[in-house]
C-alpha atoms as a PDB file:
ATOM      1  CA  UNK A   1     -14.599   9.779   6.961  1.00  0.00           C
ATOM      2  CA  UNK A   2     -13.498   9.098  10.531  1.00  0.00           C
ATOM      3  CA  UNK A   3     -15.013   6.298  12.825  1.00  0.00           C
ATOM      4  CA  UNK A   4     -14.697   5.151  16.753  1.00  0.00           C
ATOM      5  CA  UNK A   5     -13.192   1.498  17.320  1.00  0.00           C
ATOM      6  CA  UNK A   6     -16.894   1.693  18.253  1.00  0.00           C
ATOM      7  CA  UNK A   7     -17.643   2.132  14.465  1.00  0.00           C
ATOM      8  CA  UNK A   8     -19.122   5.467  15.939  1.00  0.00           C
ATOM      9  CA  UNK A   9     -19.166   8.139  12.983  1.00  0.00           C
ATOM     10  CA  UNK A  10     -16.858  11.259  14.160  1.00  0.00           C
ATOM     11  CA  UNK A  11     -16.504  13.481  11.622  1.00  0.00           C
ATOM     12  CA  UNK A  12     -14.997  13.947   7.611  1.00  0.00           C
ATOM     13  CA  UNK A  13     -12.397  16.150   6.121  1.00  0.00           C
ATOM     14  CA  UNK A  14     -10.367  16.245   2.776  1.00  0.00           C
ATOM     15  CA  UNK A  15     -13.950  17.653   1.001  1.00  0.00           C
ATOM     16  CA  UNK A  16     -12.308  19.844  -1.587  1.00  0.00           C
ATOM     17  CA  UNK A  17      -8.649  18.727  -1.228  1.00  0.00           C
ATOM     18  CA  UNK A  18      -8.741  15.269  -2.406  1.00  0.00           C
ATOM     19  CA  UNK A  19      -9.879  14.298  -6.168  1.00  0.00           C
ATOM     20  CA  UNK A  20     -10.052  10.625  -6.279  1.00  0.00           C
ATOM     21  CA  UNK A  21      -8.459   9.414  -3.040  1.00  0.00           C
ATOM     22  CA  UNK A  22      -7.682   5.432  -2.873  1.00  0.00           C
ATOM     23  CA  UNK A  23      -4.524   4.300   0.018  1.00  0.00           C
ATOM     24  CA  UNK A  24      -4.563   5.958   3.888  1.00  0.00           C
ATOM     25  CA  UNK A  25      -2.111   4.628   6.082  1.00  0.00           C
ATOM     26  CA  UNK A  26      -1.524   6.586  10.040  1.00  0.00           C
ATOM     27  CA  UNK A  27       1.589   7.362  11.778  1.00  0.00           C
ATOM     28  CA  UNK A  28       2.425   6.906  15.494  1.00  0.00           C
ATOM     29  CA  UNK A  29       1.809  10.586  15.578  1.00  0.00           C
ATOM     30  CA  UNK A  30      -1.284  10.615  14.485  1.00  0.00           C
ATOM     31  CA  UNK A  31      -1.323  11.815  11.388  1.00  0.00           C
ATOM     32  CA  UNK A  32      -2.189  10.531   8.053  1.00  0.00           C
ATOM     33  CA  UNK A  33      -1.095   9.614   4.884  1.00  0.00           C
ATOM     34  CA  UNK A  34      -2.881  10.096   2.062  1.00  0.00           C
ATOM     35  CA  UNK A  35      -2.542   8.903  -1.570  1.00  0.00           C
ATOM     36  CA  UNK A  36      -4.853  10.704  -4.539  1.00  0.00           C
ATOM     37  CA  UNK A  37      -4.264   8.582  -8.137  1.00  0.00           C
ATOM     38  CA  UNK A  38      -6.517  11.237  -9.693  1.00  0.00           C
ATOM     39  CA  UNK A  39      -4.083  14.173  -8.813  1.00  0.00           C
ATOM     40  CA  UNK A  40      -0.669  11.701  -8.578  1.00  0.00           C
ATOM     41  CA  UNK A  41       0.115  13.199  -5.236  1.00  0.00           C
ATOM     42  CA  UNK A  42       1.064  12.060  -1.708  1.00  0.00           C
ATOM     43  CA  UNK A  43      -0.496  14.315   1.492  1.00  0.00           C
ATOM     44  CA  UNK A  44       0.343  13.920   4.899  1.00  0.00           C
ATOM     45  CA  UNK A  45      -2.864  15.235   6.986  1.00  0.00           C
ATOM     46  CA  UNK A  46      -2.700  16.016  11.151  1.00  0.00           C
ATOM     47  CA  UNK A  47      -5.490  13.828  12.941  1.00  0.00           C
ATOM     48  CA  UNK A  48      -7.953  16.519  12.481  1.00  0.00           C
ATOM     49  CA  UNK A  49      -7.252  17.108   8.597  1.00  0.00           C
ATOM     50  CA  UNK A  50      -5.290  20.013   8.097  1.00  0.00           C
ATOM     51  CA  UNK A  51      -2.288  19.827   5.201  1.00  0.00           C
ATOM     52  CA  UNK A  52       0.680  19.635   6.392  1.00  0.00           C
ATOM     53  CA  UNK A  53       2.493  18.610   3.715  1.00  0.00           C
ATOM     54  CA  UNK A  54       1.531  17.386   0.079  1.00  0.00           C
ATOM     55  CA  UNK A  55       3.991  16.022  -2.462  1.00  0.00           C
ATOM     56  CA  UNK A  56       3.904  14.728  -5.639  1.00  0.00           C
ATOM     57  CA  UNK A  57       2.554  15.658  -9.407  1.00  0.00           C
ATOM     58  CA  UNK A  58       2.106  13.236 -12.428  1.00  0.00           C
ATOM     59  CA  UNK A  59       5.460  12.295 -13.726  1.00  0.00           C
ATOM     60  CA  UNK A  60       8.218   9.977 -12.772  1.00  0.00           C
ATOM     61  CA  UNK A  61      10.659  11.237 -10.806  1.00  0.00           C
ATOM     62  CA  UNK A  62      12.036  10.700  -7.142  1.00  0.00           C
ATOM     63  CA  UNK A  63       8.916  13.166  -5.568  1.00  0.00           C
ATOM     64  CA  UNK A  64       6.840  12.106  -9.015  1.00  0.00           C
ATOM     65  CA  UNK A  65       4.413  10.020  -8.985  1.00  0.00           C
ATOM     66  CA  UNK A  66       1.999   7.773 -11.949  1.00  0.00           C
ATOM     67  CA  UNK A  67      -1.691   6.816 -10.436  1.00  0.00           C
ATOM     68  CA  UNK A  68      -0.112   6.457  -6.685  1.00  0.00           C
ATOM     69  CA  UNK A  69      -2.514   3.646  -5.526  1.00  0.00           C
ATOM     70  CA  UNK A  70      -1.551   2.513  -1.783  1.00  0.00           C
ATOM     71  CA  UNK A  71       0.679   3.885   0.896  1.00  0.00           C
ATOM     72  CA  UNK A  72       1.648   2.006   4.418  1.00  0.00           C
ATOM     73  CA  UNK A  73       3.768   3.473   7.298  1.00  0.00           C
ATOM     74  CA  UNK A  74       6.311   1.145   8.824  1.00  0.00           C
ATOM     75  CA  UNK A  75       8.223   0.603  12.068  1.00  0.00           C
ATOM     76  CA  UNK A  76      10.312   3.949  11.381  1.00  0.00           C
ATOM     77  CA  UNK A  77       7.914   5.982  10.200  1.00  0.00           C
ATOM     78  CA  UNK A  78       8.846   5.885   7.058  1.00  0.00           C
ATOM     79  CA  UNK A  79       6.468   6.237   4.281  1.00  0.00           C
ATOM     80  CA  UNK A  80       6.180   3.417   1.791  1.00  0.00           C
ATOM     81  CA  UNK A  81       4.029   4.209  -1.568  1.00  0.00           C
ATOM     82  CA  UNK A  82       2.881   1.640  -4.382  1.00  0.00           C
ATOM     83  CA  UNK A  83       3.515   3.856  -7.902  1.00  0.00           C
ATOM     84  CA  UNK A  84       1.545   1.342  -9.689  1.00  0.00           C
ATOM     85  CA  UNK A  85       1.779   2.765 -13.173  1.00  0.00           C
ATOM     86  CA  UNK A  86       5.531   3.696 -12.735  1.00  0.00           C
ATOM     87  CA  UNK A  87       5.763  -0.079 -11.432  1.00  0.00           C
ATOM     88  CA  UNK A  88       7.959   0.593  -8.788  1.00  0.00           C
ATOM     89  CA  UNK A  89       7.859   1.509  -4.812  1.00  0.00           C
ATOM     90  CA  UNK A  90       9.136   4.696  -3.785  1.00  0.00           C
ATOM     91  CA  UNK A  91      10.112   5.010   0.267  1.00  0.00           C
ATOM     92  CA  UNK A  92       9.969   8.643   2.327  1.00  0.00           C
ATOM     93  CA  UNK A  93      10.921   9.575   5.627  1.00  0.00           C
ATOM     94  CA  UNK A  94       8.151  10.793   8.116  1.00  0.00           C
ATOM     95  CA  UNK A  95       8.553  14.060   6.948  1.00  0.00           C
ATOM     96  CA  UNK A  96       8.145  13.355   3.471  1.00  0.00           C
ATOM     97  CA  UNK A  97      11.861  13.225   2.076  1.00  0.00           C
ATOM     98  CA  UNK A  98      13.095  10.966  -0.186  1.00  0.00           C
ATOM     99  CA  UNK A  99      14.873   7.823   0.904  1.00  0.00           C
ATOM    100  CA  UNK A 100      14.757   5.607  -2.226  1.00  0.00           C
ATOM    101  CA  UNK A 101      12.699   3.752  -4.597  1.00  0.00           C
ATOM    102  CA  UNK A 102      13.180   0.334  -6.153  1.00  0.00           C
ATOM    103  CA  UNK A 103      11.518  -0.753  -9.846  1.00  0.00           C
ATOM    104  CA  UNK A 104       9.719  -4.109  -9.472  1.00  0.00           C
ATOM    105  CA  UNK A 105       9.490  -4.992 -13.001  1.00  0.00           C
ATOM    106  CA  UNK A 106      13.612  -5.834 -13.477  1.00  0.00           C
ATOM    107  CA  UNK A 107      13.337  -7.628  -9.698  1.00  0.00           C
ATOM    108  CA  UNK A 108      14.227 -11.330 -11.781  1.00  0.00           C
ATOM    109  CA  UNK A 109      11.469 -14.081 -10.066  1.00  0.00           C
ATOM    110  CA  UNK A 110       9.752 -10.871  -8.628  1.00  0.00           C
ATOM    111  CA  UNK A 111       8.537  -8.822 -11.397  1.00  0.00           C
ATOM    112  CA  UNK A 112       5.995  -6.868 -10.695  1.00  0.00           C
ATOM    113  CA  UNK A 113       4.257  -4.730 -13.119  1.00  0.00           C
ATOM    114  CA  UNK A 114       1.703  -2.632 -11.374  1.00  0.00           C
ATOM    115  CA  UNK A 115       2.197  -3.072  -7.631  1.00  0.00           C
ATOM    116  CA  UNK A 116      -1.215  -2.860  -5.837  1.00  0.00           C
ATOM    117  CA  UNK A 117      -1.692  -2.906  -2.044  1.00  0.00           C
ATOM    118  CA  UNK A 118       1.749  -2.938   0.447  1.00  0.00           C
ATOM    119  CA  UNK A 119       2.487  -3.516   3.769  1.00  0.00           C
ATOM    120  CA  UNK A 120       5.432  -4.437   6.060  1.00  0.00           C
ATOM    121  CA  UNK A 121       6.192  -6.991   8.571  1.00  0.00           C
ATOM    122  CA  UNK A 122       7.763  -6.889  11.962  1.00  0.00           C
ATOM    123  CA  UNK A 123      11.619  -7.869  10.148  1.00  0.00           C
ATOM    124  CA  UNK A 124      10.574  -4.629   8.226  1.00  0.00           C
ATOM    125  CA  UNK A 125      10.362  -6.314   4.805  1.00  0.00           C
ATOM    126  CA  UNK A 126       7.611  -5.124   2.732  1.00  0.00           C
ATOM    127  CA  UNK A 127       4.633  -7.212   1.321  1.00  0.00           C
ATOM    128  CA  UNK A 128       3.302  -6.110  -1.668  1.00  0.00           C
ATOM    129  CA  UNK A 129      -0.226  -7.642  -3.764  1.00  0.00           C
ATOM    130  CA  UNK A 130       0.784  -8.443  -7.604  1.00  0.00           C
ATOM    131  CA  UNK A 131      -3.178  -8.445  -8.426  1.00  0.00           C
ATOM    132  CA  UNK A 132      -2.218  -8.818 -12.251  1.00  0.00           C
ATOM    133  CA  UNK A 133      -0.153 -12.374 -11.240  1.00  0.00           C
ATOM    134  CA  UNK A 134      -2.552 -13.685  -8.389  1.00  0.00           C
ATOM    135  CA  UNK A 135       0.576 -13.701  -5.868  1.00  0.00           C
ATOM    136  CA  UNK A 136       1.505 -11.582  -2.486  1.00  0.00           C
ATOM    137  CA  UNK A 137       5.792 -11.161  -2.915  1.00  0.00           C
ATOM    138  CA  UNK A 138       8.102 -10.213  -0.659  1.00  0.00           C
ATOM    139  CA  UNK A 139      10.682  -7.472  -0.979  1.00  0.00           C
ATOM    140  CA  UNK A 140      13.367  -6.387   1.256  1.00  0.00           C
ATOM    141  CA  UNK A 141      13.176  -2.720   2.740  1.00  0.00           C
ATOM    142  CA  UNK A 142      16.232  -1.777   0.021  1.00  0.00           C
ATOM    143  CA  UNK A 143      14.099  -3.444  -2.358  1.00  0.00           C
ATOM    144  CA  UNK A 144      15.811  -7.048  -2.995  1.00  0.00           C
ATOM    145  CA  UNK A 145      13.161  -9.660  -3.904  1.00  0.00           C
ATOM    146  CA  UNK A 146      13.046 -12.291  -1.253  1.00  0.00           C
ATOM    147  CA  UNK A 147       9.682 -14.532  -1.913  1.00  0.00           C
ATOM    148  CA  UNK A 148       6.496 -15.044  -3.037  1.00  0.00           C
ATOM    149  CA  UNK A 149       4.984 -15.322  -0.143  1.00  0.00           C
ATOM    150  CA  UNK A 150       1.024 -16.497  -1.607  1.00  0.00           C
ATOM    151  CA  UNK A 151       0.089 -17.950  -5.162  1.00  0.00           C
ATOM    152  CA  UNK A 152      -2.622 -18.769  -6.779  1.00  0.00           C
ATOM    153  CA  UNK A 153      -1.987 -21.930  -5.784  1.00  0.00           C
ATOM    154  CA  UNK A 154      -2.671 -21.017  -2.535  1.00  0.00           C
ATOM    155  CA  UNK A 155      -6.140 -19.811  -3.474  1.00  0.00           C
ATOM    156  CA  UNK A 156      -5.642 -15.722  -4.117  1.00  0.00           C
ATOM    157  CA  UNK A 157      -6.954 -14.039  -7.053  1.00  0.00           C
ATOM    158  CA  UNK A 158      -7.008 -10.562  -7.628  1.00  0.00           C
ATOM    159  CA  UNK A 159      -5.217  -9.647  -4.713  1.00  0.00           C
ATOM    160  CA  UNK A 160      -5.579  -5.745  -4.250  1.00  0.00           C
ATOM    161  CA  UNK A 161      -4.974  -4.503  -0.743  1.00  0.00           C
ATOM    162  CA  UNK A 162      -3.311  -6.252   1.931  1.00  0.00           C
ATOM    163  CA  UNK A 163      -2.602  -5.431   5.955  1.00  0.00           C
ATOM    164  CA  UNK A 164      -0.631  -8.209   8.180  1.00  0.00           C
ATOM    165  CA  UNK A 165      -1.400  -8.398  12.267  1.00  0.00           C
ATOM    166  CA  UNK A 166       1.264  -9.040  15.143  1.00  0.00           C
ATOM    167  CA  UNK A 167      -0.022 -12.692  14.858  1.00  0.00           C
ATOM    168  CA  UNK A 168       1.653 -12.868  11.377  1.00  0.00           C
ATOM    169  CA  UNK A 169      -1.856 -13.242   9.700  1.00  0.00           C
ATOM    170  CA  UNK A 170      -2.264 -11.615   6.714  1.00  0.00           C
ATOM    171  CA  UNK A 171      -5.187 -10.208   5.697  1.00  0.00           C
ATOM    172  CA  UNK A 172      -5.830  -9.696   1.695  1.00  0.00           C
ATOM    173  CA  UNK A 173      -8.740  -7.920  -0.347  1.00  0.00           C
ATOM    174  CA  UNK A 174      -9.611  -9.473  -3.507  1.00  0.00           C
ATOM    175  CA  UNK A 175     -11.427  -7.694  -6.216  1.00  0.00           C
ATOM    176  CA  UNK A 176     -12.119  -7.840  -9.930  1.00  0.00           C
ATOM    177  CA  UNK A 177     -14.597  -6.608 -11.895  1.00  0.00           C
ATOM    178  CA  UNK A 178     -15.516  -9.193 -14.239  1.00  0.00           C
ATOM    179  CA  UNK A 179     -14.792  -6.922 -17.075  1.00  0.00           C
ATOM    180  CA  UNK A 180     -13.262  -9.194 -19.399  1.00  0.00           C
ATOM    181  CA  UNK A 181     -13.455 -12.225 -17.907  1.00  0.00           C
ATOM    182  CA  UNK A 182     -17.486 -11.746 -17.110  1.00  0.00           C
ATOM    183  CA  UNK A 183     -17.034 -13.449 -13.809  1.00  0.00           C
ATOM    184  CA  UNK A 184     -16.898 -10.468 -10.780  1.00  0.00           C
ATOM    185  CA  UNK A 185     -14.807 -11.600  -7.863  1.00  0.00           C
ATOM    186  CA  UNK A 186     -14.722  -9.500  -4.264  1.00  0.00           C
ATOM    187  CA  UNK A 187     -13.423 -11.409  -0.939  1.00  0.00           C
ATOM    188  CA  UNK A 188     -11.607 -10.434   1.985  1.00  0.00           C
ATOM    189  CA  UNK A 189      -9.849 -13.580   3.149  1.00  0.00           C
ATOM    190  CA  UNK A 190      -7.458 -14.508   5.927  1.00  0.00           C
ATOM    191  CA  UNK A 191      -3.883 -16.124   5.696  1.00  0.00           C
ATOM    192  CA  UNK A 192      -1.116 -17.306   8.458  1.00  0.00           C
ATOM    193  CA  UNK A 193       2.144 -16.474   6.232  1.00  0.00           C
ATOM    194  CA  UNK A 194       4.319 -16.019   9.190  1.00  0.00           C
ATOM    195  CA  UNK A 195       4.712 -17.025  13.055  1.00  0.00           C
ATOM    196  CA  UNK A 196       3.046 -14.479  15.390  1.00  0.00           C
ATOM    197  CA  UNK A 197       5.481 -12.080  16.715  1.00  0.00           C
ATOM    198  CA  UNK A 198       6.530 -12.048  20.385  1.00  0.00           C
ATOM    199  CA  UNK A 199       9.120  -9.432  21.844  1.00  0.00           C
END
């Protein structure tokens, strides 16, 4: 579904395409990026919809993918998707070719197991929410562990999705259903990991 910066409703597409659609992320073009975990594929959309390019089936090779949750667009265009259940982040150019992909679960004080929600900062490095350890890391863009950035220490739990601002605030969804642990958790908070940006 599509909305104004008003919040004004303008329209919906995908009805028929998409099976169980969970990350979006937009280009400078316009276009969209869309990531279906149902289906394991990646789909880049133009502003009004249309396919114009999908890739991906379940599997886990370079254009493979293994419930892809979350996908972000950086500086370059270039397409950035969280493989969760391959554990690893897999990187595309803006017209959906391969670049490389890095495994987070052999990354030494970064391992990662099922990488949730990703996004990059203005240096380019890419944030990424380690809801199964409680922690926000930080990876280069070749895929070199560089920090953990937030801990539970620092008061996250169950980080899932996570977007960071020109101010260097970052901005992280927290959600767990209480299955196991009988004790549901959902926030949205607000963090100042990094000094705001200025060109």
């Amino acid at each position: 579904k599509v909305y104004g910066t008003d919040g004004e409703f303008k329209g919906t597409w995908g009805a028929g395409t998409f099976s169980l659609p969970a990350g979006i992320a937009t280009m400078q073009s316009g276009n969209f990026v869309v990531t279906d975990v149902d289906r394991h594929v990646v789909s880049l959309h133009a502003p009004d919809g249309v396919l114009l390019k999908q890739m991906g089936c379940w599997g886990s090779g370079d254009y493979q993918f293994n419930v892809p949750n979350f996908v972000t667009v950086d500086k370059d265009e270039n397409i950035i998707v969280s493989d969760t259940c391959n554990g690893c982040i897999k990187i595309y150019d803006k017209v959906g070719a391969f670049i490389r992909k890095f495994a987070l679960s052999t990354a030494g004080q970064g391992q990662i197991k099922r990488p949730q929600g990703l996004c990059t900062d203005s240096n380019g490095n890419i944030l990424v929410a380690d809801r199964d350890n409680n922690r926000i890391s930080m990876y280069s863009h070749e895929g070199g562990f560089i920090r953990h950035v937030l801990e539970r220490k620092d008061s996250v739990r169950y980080p899932c999705d996570i977007s960071i601002n020109s101010e260097g605030q970052l901005a992280v969804v927290e959600t767990h259903s209480g299955f196991l642990t009988k004790e549901p958790h959902h926030a949205v908070k607000l963090f100042q990991v990094m000094p705001p940006h200025s060109n």
